[in-house]
Protein backbone atom coordinates (compact mmCIF):
# COMPACT_ATOMS: atom_id res chain seq x y z
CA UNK A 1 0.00 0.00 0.00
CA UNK A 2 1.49 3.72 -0.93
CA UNK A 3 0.20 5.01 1.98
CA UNK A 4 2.62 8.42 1.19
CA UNK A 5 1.64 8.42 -2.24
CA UNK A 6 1.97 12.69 -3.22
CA UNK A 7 4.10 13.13 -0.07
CA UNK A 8 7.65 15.04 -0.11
CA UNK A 9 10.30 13.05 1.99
CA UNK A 10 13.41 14.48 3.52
CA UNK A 11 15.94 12.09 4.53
CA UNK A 12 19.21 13.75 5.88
CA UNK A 13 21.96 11.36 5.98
CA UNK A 14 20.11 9.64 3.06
CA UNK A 15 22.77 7.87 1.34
CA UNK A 16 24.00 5.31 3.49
CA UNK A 17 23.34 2.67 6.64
CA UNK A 18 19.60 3.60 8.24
CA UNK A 19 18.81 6.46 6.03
CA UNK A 20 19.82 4.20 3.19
CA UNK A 21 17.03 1.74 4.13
CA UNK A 22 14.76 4.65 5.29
CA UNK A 23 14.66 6.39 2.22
CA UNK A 24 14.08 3.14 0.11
CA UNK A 25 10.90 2.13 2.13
CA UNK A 26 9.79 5.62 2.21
CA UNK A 27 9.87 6.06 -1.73
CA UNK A 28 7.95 2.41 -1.62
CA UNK A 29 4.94 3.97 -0.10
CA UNK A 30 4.73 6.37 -2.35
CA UNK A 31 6.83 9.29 -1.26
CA UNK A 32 9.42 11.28 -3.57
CA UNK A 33 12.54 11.47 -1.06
CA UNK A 34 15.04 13.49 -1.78
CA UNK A 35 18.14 11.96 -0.35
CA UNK A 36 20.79 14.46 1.46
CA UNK A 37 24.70 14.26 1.86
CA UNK A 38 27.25 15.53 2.80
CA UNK A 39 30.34 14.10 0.88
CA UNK A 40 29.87 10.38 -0.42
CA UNK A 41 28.24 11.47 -3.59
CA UNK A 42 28.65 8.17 -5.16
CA UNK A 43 26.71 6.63 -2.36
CA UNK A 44 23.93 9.39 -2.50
CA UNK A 45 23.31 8.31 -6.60
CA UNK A 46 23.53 4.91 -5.54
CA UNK A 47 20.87 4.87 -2.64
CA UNK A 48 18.65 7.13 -5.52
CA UNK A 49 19.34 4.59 -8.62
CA UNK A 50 18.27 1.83 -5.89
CA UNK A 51 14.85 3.94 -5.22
CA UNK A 52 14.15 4.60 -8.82
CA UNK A 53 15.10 1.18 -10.38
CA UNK A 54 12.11 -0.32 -7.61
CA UNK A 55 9.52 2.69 -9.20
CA UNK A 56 10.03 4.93 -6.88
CA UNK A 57 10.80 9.22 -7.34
CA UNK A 58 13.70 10.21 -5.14
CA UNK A 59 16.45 13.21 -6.07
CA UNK A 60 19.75 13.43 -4.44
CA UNK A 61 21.12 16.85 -3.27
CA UNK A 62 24.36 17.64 -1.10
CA UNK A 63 24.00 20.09 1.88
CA UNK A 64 26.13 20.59 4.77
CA UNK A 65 22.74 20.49 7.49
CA UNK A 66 25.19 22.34 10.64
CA UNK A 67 25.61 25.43 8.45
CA UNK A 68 21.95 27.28 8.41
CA UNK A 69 22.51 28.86 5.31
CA UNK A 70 23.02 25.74 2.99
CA UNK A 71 19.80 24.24 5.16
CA UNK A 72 17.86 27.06 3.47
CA UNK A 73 18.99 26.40 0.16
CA UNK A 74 18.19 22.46 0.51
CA UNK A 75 14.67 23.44 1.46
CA UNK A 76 14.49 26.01 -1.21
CA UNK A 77 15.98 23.91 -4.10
CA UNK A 78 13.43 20.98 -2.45
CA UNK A 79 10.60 23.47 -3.67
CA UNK A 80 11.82 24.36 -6.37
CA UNK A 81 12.90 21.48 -8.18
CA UNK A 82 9.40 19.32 -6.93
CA UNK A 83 6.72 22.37 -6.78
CA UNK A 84 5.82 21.42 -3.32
CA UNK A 85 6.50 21.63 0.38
CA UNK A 86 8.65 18.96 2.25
CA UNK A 87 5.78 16.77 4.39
CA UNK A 88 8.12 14.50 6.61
CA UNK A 89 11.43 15.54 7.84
CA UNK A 90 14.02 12.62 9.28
CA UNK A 91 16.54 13.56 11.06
CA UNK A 92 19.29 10.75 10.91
CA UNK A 93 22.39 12.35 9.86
CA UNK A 94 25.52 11.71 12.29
CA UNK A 95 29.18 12.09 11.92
CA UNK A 96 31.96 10.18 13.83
CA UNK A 97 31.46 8.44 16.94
CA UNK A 98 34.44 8.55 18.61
CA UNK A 99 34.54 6.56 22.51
CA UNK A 100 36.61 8.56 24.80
CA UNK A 101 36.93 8.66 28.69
CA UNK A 102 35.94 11.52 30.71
CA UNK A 103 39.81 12.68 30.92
CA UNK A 104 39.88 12.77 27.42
CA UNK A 105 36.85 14.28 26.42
CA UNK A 106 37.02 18.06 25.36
CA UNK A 107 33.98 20.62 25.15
CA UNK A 108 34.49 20.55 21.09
CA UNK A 109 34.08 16.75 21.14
CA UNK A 110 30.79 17.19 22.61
CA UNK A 111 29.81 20.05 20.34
CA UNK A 112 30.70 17.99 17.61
CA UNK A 113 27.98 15.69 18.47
CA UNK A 114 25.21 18.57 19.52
CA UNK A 115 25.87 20.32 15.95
CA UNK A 116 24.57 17.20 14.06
CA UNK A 117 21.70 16.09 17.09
CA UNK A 118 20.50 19.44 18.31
CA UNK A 119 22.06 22.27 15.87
CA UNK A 120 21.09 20.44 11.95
CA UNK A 121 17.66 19.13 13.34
CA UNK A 122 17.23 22.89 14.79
CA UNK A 123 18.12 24.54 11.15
CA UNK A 124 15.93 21.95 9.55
CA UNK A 125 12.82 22.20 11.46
CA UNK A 126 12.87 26.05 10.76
CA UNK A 127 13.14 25.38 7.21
CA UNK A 128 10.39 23.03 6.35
CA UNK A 129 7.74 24.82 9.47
CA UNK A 130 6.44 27.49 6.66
CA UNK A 131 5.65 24.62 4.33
CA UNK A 132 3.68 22.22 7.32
CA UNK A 133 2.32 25.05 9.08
CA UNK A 134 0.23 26.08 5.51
CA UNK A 135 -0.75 23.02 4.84
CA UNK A 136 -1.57 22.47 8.80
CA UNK A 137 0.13 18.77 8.85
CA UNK A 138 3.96 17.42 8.86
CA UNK A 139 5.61 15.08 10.35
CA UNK A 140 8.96 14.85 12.24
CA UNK A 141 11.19 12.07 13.12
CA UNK A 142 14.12 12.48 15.10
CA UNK A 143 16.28 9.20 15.16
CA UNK A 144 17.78 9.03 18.64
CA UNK A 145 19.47 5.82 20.11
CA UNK A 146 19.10 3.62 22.98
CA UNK A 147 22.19 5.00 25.19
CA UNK A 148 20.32 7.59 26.22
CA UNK A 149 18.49 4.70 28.48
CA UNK A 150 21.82 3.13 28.70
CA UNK A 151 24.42 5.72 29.27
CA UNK A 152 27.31 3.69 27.69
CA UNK A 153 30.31 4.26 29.38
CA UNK A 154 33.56 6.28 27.69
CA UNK A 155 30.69 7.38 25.39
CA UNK A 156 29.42 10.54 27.44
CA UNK A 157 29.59 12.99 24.56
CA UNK A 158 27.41 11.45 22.01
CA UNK A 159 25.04 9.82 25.18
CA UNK A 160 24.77 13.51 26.21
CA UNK A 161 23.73 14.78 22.42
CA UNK A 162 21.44 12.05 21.69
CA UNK A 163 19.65 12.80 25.10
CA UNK A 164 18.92 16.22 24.45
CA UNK A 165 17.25 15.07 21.53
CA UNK A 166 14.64 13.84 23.75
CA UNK A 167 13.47 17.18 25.31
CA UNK A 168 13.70 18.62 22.80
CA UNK A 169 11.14 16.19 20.60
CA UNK A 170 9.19 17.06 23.28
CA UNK A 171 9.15 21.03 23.73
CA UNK A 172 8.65 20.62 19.82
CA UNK A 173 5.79 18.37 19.88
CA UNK A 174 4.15 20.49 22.23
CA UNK A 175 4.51 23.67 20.72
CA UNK A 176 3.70 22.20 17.20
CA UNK A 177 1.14 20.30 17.84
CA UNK A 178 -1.83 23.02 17.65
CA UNK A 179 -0.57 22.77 14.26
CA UNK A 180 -0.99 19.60 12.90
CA UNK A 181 2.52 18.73 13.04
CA UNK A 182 3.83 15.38 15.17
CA UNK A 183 6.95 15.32 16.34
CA UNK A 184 8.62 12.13 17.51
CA UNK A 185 12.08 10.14 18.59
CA UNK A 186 12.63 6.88 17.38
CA UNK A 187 15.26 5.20 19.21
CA UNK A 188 17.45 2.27 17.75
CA UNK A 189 19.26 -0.36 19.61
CA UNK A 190 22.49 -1.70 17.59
CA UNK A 191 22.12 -1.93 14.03
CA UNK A 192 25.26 -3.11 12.16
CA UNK A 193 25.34 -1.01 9.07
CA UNK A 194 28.45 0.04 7.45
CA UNK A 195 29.81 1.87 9.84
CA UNK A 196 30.26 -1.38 12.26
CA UNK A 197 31.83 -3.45 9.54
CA UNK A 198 33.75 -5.92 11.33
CA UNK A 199 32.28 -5.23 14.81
CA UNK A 200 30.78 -8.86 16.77
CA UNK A 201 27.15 -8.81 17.27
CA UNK A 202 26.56 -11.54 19.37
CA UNK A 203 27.93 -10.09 22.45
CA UNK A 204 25.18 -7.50 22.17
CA UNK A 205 22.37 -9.81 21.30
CA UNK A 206 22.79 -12.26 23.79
CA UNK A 207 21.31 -9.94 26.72
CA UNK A 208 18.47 -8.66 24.18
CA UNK A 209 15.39 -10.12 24.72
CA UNK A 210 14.77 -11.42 21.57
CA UNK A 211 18.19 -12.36 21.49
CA UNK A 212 19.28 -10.75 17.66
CA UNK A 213 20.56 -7.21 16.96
CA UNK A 214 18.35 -4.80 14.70
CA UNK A 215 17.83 -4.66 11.08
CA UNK A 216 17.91 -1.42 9.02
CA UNK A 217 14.57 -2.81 7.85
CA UNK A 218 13.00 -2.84 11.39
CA UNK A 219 14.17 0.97 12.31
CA UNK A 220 12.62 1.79 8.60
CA UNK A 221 9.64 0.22 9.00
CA UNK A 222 9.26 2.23 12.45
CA UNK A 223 9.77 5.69 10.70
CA UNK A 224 7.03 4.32 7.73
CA UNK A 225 4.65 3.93 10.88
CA UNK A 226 5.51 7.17 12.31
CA UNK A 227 5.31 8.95 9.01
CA UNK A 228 2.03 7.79 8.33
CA UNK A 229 -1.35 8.58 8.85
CA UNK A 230 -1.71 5.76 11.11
CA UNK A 231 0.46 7.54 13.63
CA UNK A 232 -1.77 10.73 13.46
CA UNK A 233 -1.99 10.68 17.15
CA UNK A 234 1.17 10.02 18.24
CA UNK A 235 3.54 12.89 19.24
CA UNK A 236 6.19 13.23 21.76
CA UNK A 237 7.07 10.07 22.11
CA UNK A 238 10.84 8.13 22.25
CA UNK A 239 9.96 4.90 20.61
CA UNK A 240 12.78 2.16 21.80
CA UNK A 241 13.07 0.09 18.72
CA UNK A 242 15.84 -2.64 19.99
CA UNK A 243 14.00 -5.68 20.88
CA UNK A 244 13.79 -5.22 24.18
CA UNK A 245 16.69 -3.97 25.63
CA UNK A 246 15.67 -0.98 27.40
CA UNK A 247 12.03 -0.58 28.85
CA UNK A 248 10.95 3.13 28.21
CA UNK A 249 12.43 6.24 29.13
């Protein structure tokens, strides 16, 4: 069922791991997705050849999402180029991960996890409210993580990032609500994407309750749900999507 058929997707981080799999399933219910990046541009094509060889309408554009200015121009080119307004807005972009102790942890190491959690989502949600707010519906979907029920050790800078993400779903879903727009956090457990290549996932699944780590396909499906209809009264929330391993917030 295209149950986004005429819908304008924005998937930041588009061209790899999660969004990858986002975009593709979004583009499968019916939604044109416009796939962002910020350097792999042979990825970005890739991810939009996969959409478009299934059917689907996607377009790939670069934008650096921590600078507000090229934000504005994403949007704008978005409208431009598609003669619309973007409808659903996920935020799963992220940069490096990098585990360090407390000792050496610096304040830029943590502000190089707020710019991409707190600072992108921030420009982007004040570039796409004009569009929602006319139309009186939209749909955001911040994609969080499950350390923030966790709080992984020698991992305090991007735990500390990713839990701000949480209020501030929240402040947003209040204060956008009155206008049709749902805001939510979807929070993965460990997915093995590209980024882990290499990386042992047994150790992790072994104390999950349903004993497997995630799929890109189960965090995808998630975001479908929440960019749906069928999630029309659902806002504010931090959905744990991990099988189990953490029990609500």
């Amino acid at each position: 069922m295209r149950i986004l058929q005429g819908k304008i997707a924005l998937v930041t981080g588009g061209s790899r791991g999660l969004g990858k799999v986002i975009s593709a399933t979004l583009a499968e219910a019916g939604a044109t997705v416009i796939v962002n990046y910020a350097h792999n541009t042979a990825a970005a094509e890739e991810s939009v050849q996969t959409i478009t060889r299934a059917g689907g309408k996607a377009l790939v554009i670069q934008s650096d999402i921590t600078n507000e200015e090229a934000v504005q121009k994403l949007v704008q080119e978005v409208e431009e180029k598609l003669g619309g307004t973007i409808d659903i807005l996920v935020n799963n972009a992220t940069g490096p991960q990098p585990e360090l102790a407390i000792e050496e942890s610096s304040w830029e190491d943590y502000l190089d996890q707020l710019n991409f959690f707190v600072k992108a989502p921030l420009f982007l949600v004040k570039a796409v409210l004009p569009g929602m707010k006319e139309k009186g519906e939209g749909r955001i979907i911040n994609i969080g993580s499950e350390v923030i029920s966790l709080g992984n050790p020698h991992f305090s800078s991007y735990v500390t990032a990713k839990s701000a993400q949480l209020g501030m779903t929240r402040s947003w879903a209040n204060e956008l609500g009155p206008s049709g727009i749902t805001v939510n956090l979807l929070n993965p457990g460990f997915v093995p994407v590209e980024r882990h290549e290499g990386i042992d996932a047994s150790g992790y699944a072994k104390n999950v309750p349903l004993r497997r780590a995630g799929l890109p396909s189960d965090i995808a499906s998630t975001v479908l749900f929440l960019a749906s209809d069928q999630s029309k009264f659902i806002t504010g929330q931090a959905i744990a999507v991990n099988g189990g391993n953490t029990f609500g917030i």
